[in-house]
PDB file of N, CA and C in Angstrom:
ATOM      1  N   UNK A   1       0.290  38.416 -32.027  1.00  0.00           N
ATOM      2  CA  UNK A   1       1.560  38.534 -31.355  1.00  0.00           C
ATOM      3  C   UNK A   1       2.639  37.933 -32.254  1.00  0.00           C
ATOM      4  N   UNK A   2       3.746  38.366 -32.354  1.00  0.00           N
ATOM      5  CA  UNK A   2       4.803  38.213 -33.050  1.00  0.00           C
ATOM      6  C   UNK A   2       5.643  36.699 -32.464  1.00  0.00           C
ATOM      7  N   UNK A   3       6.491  36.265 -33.217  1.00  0.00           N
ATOM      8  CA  UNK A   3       7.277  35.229 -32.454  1.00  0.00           C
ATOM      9  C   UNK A   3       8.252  35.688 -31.192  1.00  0.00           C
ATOM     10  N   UNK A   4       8.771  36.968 -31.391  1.00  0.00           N
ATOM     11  CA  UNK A   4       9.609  37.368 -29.927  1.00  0.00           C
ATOM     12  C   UNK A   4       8.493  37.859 -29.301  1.00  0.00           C
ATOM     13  N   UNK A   5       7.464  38.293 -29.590  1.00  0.00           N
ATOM     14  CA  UNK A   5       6.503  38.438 -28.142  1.00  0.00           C
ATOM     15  C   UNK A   5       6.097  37.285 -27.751  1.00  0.00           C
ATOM     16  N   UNK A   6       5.691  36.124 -28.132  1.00  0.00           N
ATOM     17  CA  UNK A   6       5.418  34.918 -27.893  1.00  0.00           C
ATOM     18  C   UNK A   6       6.437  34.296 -27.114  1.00  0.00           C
ATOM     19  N   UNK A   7       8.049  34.668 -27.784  1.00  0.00           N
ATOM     20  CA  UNK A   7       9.193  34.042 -26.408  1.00  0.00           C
ATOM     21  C   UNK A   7       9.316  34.501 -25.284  1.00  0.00           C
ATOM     22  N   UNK A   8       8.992  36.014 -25.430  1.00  0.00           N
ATOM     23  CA  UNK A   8       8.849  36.928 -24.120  1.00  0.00           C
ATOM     24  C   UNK A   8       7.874  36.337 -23.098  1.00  0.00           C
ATOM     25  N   UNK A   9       6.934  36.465 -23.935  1.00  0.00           N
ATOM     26  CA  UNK A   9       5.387  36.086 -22.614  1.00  0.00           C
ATOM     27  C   UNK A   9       6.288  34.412 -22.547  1.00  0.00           C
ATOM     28  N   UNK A  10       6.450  33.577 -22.855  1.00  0.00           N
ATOM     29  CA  UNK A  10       7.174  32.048 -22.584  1.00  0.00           C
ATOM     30  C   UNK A  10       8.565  32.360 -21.583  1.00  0.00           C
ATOM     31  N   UNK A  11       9.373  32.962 -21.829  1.00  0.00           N
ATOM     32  CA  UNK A  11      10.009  33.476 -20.707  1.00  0.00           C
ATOM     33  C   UNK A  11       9.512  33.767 -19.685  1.00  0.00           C
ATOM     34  N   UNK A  12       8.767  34.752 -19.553  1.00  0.00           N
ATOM     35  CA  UNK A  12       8.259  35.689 -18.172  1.00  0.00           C
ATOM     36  C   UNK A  12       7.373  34.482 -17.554  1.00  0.00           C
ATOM     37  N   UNK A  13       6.908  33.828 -18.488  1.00  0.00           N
ATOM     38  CA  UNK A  13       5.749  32.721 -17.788  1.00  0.00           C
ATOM     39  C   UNK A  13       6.380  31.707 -16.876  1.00  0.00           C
ATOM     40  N   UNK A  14       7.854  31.369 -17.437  1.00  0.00           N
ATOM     41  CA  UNK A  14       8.666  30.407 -16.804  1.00  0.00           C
ATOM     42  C   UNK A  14       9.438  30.968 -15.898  1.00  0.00           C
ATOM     43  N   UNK A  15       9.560  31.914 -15.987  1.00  0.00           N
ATOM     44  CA  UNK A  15      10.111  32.994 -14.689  1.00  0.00           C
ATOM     45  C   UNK A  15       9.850  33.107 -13.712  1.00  0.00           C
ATOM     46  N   UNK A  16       8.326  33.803 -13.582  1.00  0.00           N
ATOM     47  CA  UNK A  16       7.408  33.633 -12.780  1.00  0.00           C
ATOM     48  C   UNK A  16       7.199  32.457 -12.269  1.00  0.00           C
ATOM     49  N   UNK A  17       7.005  31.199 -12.842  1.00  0.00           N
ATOM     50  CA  UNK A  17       6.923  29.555 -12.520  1.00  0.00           C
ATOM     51  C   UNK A  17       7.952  29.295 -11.763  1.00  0.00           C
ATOM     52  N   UNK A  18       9.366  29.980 -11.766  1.00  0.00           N
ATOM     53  CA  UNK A  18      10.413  29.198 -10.935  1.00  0.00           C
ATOM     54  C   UNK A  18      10.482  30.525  -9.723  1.00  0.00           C
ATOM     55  N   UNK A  19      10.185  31.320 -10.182  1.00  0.00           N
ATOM     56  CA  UNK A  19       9.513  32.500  -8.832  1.00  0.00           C
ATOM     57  C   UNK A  19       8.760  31.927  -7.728  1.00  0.00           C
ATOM     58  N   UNK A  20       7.682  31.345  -8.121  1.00  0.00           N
ATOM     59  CA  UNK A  20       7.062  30.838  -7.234  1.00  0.00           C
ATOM     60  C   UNK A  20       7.229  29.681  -6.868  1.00  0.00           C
ATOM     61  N   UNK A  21       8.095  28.450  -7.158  1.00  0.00           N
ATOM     62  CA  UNK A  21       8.448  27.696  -6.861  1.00  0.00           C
ATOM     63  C   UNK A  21       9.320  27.939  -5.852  1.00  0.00           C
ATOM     64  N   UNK A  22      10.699  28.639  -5.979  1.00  0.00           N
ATOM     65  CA  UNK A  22      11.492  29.230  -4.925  1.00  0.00           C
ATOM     66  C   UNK A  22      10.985  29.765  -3.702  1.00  0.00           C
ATOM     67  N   UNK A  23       9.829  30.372  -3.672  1.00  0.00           N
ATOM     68  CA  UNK A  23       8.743  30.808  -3.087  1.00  0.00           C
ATOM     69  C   UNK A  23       8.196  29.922  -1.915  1.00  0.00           C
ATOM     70  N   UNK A  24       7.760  29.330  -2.706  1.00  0.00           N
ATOM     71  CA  UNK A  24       7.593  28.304  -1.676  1.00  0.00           C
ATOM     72  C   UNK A  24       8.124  27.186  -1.194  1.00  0.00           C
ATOM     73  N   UNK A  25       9.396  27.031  -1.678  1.00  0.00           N
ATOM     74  CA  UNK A  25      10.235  26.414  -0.936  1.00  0.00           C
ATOM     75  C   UNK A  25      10.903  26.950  -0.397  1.00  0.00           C
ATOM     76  N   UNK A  26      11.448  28.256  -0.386  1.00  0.00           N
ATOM     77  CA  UNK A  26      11.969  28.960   0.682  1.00  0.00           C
ATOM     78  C   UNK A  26      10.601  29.120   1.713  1.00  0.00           C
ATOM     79  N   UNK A  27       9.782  29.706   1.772  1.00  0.00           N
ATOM     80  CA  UNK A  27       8.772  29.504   2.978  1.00  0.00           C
ATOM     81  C   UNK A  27       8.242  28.210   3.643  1.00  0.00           C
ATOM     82  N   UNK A  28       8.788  27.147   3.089  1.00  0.00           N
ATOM     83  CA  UNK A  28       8.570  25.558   3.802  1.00  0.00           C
ATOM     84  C   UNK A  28       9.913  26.158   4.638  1.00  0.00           C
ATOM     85  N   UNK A  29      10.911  26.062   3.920  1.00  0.00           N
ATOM     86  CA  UNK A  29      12.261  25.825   4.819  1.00  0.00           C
ATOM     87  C   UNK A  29      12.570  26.768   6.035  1.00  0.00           C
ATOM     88  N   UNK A  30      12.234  27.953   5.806  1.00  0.00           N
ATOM     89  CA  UNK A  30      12.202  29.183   6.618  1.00  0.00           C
ATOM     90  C   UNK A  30      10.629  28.688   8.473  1.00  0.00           C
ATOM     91  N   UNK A  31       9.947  28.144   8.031  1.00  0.00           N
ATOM     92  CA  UNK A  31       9.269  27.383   8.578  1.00  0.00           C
ATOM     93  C   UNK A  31       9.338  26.214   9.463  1.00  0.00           C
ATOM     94  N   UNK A  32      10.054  24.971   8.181  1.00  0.00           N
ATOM     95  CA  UNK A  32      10.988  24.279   9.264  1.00  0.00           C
ATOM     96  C   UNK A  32      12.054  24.571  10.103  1.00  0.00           C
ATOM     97  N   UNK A  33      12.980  25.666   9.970  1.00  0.00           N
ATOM     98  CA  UNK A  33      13.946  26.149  10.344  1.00  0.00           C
ATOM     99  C   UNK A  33      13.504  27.077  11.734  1.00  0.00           C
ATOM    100  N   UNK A  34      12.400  27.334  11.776  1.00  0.00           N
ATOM    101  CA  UNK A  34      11.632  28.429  12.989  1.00  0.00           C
ATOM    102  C   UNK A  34      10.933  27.564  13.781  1.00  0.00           C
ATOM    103  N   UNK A  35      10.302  26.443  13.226  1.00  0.00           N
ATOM    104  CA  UNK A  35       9.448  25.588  14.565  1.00  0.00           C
ATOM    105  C   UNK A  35      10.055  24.394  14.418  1.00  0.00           C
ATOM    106  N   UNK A  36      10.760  23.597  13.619  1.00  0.00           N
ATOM    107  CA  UNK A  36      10.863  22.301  14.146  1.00  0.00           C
ATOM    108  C   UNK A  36      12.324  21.707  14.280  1.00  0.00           C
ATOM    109  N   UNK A  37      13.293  22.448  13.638  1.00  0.00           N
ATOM    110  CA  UNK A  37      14.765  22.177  13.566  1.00  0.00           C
ATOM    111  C   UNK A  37      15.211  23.155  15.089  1.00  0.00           C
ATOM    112  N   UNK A  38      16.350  22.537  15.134  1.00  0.00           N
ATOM    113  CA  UNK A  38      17.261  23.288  15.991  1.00  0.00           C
ATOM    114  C   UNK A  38      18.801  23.337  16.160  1.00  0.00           C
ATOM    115  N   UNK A  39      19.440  24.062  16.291  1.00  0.00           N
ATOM    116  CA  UNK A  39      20.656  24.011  16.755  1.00  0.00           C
ATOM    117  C   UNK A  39      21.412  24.425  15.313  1.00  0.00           C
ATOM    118  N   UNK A  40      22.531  24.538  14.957  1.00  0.00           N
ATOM    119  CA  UNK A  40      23.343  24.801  13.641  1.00  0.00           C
ATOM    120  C   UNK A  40      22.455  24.444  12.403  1.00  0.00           C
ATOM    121  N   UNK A  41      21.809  23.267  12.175  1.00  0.00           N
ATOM    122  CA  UNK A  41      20.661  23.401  10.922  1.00  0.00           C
ATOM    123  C   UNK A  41      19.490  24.177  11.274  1.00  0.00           C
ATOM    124  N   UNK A  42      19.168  24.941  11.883  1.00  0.00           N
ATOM    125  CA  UNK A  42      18.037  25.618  11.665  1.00  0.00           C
ATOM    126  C   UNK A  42      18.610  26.710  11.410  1.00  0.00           C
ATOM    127  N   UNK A  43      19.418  27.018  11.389  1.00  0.00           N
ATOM    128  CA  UNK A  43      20.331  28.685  11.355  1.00  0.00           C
ATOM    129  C   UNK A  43      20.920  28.272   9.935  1.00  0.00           C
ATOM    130  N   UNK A  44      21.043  26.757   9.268  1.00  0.00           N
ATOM    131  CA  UNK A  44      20.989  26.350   7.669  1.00  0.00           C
ATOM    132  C   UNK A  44      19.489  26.912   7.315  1.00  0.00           C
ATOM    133  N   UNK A  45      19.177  26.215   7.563  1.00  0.00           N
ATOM    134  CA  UNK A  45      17.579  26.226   6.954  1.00  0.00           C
ATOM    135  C   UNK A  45      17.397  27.926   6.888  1.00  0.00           C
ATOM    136  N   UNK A  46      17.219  28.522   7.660  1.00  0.00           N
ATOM    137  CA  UNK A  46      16.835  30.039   7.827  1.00  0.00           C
ATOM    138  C   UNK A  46      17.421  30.953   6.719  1.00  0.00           C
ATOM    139  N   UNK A  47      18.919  30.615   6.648  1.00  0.00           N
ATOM    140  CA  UNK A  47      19.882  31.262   5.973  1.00  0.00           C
ATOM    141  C   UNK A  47      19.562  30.993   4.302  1.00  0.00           C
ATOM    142  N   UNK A  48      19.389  29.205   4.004  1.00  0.00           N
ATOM    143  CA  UNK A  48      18.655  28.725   2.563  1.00  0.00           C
ATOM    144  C   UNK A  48      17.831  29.709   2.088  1.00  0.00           C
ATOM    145  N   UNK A  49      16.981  29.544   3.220  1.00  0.00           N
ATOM    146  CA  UNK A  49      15.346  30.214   3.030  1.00  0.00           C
ATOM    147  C   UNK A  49      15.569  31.574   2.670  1.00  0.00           C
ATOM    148  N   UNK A  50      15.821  32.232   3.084  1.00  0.00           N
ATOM    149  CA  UNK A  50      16.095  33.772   3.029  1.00  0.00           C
ATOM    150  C   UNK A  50      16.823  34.124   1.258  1.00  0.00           C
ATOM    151  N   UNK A  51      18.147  32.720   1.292  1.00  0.00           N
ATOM    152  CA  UNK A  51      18.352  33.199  -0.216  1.00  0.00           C
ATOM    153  C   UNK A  51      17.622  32.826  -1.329  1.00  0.00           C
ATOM    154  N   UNK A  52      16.754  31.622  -1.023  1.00  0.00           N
ATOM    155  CA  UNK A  52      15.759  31.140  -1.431  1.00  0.00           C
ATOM    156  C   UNK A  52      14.840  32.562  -1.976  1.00  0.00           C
ATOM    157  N   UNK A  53      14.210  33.313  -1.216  1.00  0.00           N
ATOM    158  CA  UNK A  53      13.101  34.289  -0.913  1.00  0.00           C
ATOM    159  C   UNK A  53      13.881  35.565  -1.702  1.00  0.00           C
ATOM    160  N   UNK A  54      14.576  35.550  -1.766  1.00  0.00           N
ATOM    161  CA  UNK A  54      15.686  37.010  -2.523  1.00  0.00           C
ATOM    162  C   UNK A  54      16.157  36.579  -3.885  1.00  0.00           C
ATOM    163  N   UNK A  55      15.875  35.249  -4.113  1.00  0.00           N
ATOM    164  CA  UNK A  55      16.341  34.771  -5.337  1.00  0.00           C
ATOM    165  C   UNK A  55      14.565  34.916  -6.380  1.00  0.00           C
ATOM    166  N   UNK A  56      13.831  34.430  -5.211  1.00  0.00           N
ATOM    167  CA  UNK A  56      12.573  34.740  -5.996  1.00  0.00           C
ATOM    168  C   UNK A  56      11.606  35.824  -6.122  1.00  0.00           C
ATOM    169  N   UNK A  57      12.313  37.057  -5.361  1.00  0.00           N
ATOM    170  CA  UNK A  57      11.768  37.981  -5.478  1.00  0.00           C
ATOM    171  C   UNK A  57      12.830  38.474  -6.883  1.00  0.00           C
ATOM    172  N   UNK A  58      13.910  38.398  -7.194  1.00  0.00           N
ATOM    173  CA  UNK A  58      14.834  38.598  -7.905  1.00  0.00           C
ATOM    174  C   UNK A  58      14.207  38.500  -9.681  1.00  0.00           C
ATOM    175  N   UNK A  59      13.799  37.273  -9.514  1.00  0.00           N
ATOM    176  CA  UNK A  59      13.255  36.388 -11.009  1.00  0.00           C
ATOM    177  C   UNK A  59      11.945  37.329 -10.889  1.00  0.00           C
ATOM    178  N   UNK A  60      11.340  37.239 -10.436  1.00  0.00           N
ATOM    179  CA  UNK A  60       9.994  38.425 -10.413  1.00  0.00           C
ATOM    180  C   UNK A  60      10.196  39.156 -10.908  1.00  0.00           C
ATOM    181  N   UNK A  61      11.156  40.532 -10.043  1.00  0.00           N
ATOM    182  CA  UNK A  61      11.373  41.652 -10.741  1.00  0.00           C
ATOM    183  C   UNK A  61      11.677  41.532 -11.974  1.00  0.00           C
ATOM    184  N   UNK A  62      12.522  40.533 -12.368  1.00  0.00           N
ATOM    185  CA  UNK A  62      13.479  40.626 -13.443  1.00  0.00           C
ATOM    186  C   UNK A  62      12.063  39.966 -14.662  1.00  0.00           C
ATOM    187  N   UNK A  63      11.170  39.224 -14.580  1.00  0.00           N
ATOM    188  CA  UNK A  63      10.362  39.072 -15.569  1.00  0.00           C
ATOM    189  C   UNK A  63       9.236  40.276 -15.543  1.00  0.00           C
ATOM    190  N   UNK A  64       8.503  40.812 -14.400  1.00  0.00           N
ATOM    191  CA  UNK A  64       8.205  42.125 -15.067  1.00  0.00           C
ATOM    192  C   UNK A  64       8.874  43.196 -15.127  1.00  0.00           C
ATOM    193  N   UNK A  65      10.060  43.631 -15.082  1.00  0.00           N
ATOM    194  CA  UNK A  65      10.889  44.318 -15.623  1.00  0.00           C
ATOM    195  C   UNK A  65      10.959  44.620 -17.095  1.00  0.00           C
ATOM    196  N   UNK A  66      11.266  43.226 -17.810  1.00  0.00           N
ATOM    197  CA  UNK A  66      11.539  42.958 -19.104  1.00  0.00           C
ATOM    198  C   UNK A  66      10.075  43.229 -19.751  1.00  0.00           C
ATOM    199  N   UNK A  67       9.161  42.992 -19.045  1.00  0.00           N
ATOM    200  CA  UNK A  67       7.893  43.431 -19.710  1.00  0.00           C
ATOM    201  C   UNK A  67       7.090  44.424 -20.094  1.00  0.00           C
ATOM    202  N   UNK A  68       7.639  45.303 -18.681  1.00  0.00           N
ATOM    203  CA  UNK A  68       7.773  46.317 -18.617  1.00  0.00           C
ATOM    204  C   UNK A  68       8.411  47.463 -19.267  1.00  0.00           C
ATOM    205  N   UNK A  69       9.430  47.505 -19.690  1.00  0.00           N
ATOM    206  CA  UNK A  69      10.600  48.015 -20.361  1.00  0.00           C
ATOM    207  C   UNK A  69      10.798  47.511 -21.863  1.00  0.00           C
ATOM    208  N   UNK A  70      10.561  46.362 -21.827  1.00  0.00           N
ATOM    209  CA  UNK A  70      10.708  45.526 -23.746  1.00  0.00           C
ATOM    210  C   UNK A  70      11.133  46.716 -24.414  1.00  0.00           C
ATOM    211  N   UNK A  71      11.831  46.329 -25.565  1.00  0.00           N
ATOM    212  CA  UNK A  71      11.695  47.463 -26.908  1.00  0.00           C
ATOM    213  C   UNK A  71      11.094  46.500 -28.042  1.00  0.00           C
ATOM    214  N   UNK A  72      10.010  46.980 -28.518  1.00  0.00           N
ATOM    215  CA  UNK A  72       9.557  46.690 -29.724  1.00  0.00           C
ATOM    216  C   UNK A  72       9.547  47.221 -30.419  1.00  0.00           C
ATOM    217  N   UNK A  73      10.752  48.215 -30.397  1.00  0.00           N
ATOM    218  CA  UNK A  73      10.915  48.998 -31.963  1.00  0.00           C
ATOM    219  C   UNK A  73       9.511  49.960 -32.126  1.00  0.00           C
ATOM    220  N   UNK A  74       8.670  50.144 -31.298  1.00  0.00           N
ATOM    221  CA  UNK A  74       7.389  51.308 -31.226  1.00  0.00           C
ATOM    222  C   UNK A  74       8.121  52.676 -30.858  1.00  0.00           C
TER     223      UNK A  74
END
């Protein structure tokens, strides 16, 4: 593997890493926000969560996208 395929896969790897981090902190919060909060912060929490969950489906696409698509000059 070349040095820009090596940054690529190091990108997408850290991508994915904050993918799933978002991930699951939007599904804690979306969670607390449905069973244990109430009133104006749980309608916070819900609202977090959700951009939370769209932000990490976002970084997903967007690292296999790039992997998908790359140009290596082939």
């Amino acid at each position: 593997m070349t040095d820009t395929g090596q940054d690529r896969a190091a990108v997408r790897r850290r991508r994915l890493w904050w993918a799933g981090l978002l991930a699951v902190v939007g599904l804690a919060l979306l969670l607390i926000g449905l069973i244990v909060a109430s009133g104006t912060l749980a309608w916070v929490e819900v609202a977090l969560a959700l951009v939370l969950l769209v932000a990490s489906y976002a970084l997903q696409r967007a690292a296999r996208r790039e992997t998908l698509y790359r140009h290596d000059g082939r």
